[in-house]
C-alpha atoms as a PDB file:
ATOM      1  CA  UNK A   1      90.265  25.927 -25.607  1.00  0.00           C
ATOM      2  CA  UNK A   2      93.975  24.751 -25.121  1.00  0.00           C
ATOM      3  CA  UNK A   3      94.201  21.429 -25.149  1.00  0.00           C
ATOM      4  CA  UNK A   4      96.774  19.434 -22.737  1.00  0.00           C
ATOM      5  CA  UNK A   5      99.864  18.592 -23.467  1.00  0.00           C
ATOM      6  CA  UNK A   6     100.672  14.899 -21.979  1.00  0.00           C
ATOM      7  CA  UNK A   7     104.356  14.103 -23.312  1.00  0.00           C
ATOM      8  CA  UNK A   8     107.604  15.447 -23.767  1.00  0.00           C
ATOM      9  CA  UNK A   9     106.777  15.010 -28.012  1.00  0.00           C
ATOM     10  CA  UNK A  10     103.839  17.268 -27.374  1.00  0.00           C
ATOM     11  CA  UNK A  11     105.423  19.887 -25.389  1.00  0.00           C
ATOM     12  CA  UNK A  12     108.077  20.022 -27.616  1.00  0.00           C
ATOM     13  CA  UNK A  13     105.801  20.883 -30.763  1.00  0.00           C
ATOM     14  CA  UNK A  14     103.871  23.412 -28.754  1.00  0.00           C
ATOM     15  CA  UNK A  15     107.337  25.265 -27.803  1.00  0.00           C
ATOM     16  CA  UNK A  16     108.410  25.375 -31.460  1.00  0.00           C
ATOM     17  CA  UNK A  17     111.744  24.970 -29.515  1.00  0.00           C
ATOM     18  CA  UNK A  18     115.376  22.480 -29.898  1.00  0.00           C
ATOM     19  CA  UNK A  19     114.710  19.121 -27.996  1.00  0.00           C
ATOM     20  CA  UNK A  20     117.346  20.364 -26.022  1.00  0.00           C
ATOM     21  CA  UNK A  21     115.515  23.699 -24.507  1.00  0.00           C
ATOM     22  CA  UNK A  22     112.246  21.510 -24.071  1.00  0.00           C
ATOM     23  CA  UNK A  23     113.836  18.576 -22.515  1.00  0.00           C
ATOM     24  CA  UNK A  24     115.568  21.247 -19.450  1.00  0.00           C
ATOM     25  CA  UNK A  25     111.828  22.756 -19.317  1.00  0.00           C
ATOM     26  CA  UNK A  26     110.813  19.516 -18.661  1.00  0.00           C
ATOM     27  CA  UNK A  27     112.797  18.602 -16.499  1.00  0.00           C
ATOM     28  CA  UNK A  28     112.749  21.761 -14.025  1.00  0.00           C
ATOM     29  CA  UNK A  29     109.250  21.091 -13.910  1.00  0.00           C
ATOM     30  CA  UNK A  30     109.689  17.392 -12.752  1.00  0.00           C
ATOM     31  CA  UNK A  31     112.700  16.943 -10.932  1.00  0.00           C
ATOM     32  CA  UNK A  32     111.632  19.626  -8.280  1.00  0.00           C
ATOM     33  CA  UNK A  33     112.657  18.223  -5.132  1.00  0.00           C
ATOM     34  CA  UNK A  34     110.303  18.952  -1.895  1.00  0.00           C
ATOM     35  CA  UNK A  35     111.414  21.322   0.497  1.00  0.00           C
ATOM     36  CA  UNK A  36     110.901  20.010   4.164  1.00  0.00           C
ATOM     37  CA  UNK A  37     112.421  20.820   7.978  1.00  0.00           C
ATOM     38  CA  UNK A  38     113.502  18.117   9.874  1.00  0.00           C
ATOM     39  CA  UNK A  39     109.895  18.217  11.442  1.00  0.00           C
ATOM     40  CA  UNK A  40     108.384  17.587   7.956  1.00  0.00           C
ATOM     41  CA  UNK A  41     106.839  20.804   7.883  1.00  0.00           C
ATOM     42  CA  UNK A  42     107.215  23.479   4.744  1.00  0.00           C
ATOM     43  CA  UNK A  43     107.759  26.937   5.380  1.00  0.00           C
ATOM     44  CA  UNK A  44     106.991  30.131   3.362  1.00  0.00           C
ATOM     45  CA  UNK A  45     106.306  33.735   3.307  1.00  0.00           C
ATOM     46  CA  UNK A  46     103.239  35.384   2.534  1.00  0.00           C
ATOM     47  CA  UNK A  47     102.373  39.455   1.807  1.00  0.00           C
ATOM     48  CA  UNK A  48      99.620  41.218   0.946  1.00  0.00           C
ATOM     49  CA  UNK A  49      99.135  45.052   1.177  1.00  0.00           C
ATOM     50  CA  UNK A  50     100.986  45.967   4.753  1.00  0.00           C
ATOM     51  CA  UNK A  51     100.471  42.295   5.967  1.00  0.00           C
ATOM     52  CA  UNK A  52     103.448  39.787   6.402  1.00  0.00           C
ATOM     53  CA  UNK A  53     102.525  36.349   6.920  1.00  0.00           C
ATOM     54  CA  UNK A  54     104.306  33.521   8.115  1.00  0.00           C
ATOM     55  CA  UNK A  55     103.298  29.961   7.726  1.00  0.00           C
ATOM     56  CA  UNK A  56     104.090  26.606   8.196  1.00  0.00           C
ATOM     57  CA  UNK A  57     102.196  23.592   6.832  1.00  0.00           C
ATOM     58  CA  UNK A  58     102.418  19.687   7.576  1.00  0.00           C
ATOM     59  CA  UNK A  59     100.192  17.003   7.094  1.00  0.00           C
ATOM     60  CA  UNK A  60      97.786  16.725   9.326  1.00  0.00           C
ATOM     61  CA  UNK A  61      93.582  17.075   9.462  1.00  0.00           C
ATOM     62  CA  UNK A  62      92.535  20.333   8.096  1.00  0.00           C
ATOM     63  CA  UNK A  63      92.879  22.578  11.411  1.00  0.00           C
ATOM     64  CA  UNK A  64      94.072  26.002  10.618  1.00  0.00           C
ATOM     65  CA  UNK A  65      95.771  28.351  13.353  1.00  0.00           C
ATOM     66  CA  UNK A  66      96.147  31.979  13.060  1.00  0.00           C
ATOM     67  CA  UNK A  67      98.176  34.110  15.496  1.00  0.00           C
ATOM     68  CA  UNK A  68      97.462  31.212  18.088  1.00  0.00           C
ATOM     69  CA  UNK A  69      93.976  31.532  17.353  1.00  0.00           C
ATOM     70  CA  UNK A  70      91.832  28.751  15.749  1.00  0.00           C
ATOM     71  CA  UNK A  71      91.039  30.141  11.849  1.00  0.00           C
ATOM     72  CA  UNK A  72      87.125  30.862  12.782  1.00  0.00           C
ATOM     73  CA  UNK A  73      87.985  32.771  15.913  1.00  0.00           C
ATOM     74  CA  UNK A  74      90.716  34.657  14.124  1.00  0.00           C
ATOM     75  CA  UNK A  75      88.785  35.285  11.140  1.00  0.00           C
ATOM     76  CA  UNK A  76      85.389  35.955  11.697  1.00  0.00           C
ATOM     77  CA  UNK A  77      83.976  37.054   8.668  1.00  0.00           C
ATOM     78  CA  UNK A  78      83.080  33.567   6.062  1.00  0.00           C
ATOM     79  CA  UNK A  79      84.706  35.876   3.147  1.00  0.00           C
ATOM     80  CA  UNK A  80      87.950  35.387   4.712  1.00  0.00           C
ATOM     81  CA  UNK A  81      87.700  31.980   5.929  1.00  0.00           C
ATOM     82  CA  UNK A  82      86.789  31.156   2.212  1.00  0.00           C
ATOM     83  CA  UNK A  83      90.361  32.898   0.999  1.00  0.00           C
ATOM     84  CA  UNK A  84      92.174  30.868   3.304  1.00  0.00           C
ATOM     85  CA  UNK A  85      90.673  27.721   2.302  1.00  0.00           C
ATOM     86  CA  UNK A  86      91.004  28.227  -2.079  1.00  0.00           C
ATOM     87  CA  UNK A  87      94.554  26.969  -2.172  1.00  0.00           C
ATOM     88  CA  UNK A  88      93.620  23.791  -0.880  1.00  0.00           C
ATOM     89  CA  UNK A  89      90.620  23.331  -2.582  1.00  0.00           C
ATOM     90  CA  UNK A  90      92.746  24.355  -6.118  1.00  0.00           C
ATOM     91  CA  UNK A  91      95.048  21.881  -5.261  1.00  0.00           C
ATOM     92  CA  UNK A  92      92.692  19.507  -4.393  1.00  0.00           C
ATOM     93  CA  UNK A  93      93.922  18.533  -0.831  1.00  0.00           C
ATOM     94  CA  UNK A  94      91.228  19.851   0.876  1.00  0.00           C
ATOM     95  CA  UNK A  95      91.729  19.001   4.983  1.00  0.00           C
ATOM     96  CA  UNK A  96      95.024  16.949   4.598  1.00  0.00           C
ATOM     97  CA  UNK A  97      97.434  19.905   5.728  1.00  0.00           C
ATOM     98  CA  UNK A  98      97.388  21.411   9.004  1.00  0.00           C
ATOM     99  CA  UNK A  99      98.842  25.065   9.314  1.00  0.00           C
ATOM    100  CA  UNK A 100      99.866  27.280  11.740  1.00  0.00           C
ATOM    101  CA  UNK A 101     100.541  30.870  10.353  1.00  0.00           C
ATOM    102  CA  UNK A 102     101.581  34.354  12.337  1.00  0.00           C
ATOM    103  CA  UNK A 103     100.621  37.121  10.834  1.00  0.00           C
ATOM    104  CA  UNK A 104     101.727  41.099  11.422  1.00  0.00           C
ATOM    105  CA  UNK A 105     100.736  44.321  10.022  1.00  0.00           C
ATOM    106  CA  UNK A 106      97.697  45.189   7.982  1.00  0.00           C
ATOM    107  CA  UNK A 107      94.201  45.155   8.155  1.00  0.00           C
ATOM    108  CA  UNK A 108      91.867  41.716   8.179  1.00  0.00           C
ATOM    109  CA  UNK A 109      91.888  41.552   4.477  1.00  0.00           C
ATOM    110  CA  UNK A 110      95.188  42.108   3.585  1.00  0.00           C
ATOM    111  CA  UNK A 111      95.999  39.451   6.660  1.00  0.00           C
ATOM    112  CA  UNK A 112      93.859  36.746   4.880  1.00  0.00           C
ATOM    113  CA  UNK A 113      95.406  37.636   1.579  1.00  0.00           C
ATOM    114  CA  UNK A 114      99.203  37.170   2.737  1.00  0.00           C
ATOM    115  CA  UNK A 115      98.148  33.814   4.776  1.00  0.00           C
ATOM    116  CA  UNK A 116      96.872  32.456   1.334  1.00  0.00           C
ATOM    117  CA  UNK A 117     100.011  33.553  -0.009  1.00  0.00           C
ATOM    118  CA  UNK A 118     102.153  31.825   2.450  1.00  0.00           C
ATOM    119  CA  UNK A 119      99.811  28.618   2.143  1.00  0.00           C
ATOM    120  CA  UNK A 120     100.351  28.592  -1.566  1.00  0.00           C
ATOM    121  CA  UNK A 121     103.793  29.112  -1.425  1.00  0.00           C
ATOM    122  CA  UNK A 122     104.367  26.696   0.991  1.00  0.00           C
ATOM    123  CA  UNK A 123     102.240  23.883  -0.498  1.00  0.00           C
ATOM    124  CA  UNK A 124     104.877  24.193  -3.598  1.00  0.00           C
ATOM    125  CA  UNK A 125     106.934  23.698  -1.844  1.00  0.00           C
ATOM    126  CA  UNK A 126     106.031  20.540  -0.224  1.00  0.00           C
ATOM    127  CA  UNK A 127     105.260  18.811  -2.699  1.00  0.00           C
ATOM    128  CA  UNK A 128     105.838  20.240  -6.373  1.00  0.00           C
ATOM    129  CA  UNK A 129     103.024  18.557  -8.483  1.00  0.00           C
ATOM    130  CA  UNK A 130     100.868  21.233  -7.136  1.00  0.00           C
ATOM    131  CA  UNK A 131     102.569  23.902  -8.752  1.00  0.00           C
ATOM    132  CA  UNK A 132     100.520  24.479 -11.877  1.00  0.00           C
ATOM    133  CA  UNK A 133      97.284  24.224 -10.357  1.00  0.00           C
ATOM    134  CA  UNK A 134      98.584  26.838  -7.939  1.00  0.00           C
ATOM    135  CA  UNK A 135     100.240  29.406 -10.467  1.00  0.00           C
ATOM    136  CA  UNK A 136      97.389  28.777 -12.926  1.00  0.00           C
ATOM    137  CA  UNK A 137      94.956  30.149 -10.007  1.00  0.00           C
ATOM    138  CA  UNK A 138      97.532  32.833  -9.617  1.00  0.00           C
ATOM    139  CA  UNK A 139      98.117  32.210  -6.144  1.00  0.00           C
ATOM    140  CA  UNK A 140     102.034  31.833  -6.169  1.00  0.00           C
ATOM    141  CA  UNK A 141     102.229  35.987  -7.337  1.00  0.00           C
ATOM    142  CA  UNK A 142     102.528  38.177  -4.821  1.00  0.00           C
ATOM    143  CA  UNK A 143      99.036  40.850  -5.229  1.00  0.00           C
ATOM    144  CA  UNK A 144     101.392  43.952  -5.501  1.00  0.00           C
ATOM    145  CA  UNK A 145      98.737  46.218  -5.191  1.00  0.00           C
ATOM    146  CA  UNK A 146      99.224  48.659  -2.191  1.00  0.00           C
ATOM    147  CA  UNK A 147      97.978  51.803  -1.334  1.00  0.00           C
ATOM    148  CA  UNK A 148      98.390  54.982  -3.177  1.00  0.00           C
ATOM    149  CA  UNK A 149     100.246  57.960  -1.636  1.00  0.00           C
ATOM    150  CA  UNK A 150      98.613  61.602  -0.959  1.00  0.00           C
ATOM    151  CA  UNK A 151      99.787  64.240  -3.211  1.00  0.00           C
ATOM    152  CA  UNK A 152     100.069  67.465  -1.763  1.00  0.00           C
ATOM    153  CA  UNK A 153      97.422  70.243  -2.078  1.00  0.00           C
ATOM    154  CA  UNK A 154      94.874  67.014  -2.352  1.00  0.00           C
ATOM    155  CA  UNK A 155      92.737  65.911   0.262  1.00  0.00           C
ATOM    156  CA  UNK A 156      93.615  62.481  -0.154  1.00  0.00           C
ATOM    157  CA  UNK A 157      95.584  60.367  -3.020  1.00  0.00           C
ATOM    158  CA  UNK A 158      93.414  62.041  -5.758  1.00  0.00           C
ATOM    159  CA  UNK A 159      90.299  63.530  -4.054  1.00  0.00           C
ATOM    160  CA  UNK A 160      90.625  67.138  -4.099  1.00  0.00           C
ATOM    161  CA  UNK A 161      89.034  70.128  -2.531  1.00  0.00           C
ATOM    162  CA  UNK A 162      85.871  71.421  -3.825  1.00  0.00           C
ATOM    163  CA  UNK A 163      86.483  74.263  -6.622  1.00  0.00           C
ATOM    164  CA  UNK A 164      84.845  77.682  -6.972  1.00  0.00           C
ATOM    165  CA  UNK A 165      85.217  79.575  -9.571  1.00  0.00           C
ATOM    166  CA  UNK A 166      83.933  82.756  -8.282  1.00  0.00           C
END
């Protein structure tokens, strides 16, 4: 198990590095400032498959609002619900944000994947201690999985037609 590294003497013999190069690491890391609108909101962009997500967060009581849509209604299915709601339970600020996302393109899954993207990405952003938790969970990189093409003289991307021999 890794074991955690609690000051700048600790990082800097885990780097291997110049006090210099560990100090700037450092200090990227905690001198982040929070990005906010004049309506302390934090906005961010979310995609996933075909799906573009928009979303803005602000502190508020937990309600989540999709399309104009409350999340439930939106987002029937409790899979989804559940991958809209791991960013703030990784970050550990479980009903304290209230967001309102719009969201084009793509099926329901890929929908709920760029929202969680955007929430992620946007809870960064307003306030930067959550950062680690977040890009340890991986949700700050973008899933850049898509679709596969159809080849031509397949029947799709690599299913092809049945074969005789004779």
């Amino acid at each position: 198990m890794a074991e955690e590294i609690k000051s700048l003497d600790e990082l800097k013999e885990a780097v291997g590095q110049d006090d210099a190069v560990a100090e700037t690491v450092v200090e990227t890391i905690v001198n982040r400032e929070p990005v906010r609108d004049d309506l302390g909101r934090s906005y961010a962009t979310g995609k996933r498959k075909d799906a573009v997500a928009r979303v803005w967060i602000k502190p508020g009581s937990g309600k989540v609002t999709v399309n104009g849509k409350d999340m439930d209604a939106y987002f029937a299915r409790p899979v989804l619900q559940m991958i809209l709601r791991q960013p703030f339970s990784v970050a550990g600020v479980e009903g304290e944000f209230d967001v309102m996302a719009t969201v084009k393109g793509g099926g329901l899954s890929g929908q709920a994947g760029a929202v969680k993207h955007g929430i992620s990405k946007a809870l960064q952003l307003y306030d930067p201690g959550l950062r680690p938790a977040l890009k340890a969970a991986g949700f700050l990189t973008r899933d850049s999985r898509v679709v596969e093409r159809k080849k031509y003289g397949k029947a799709k991307a690599r299913k092809s037609f049945q074969f005789s021999k004779r």
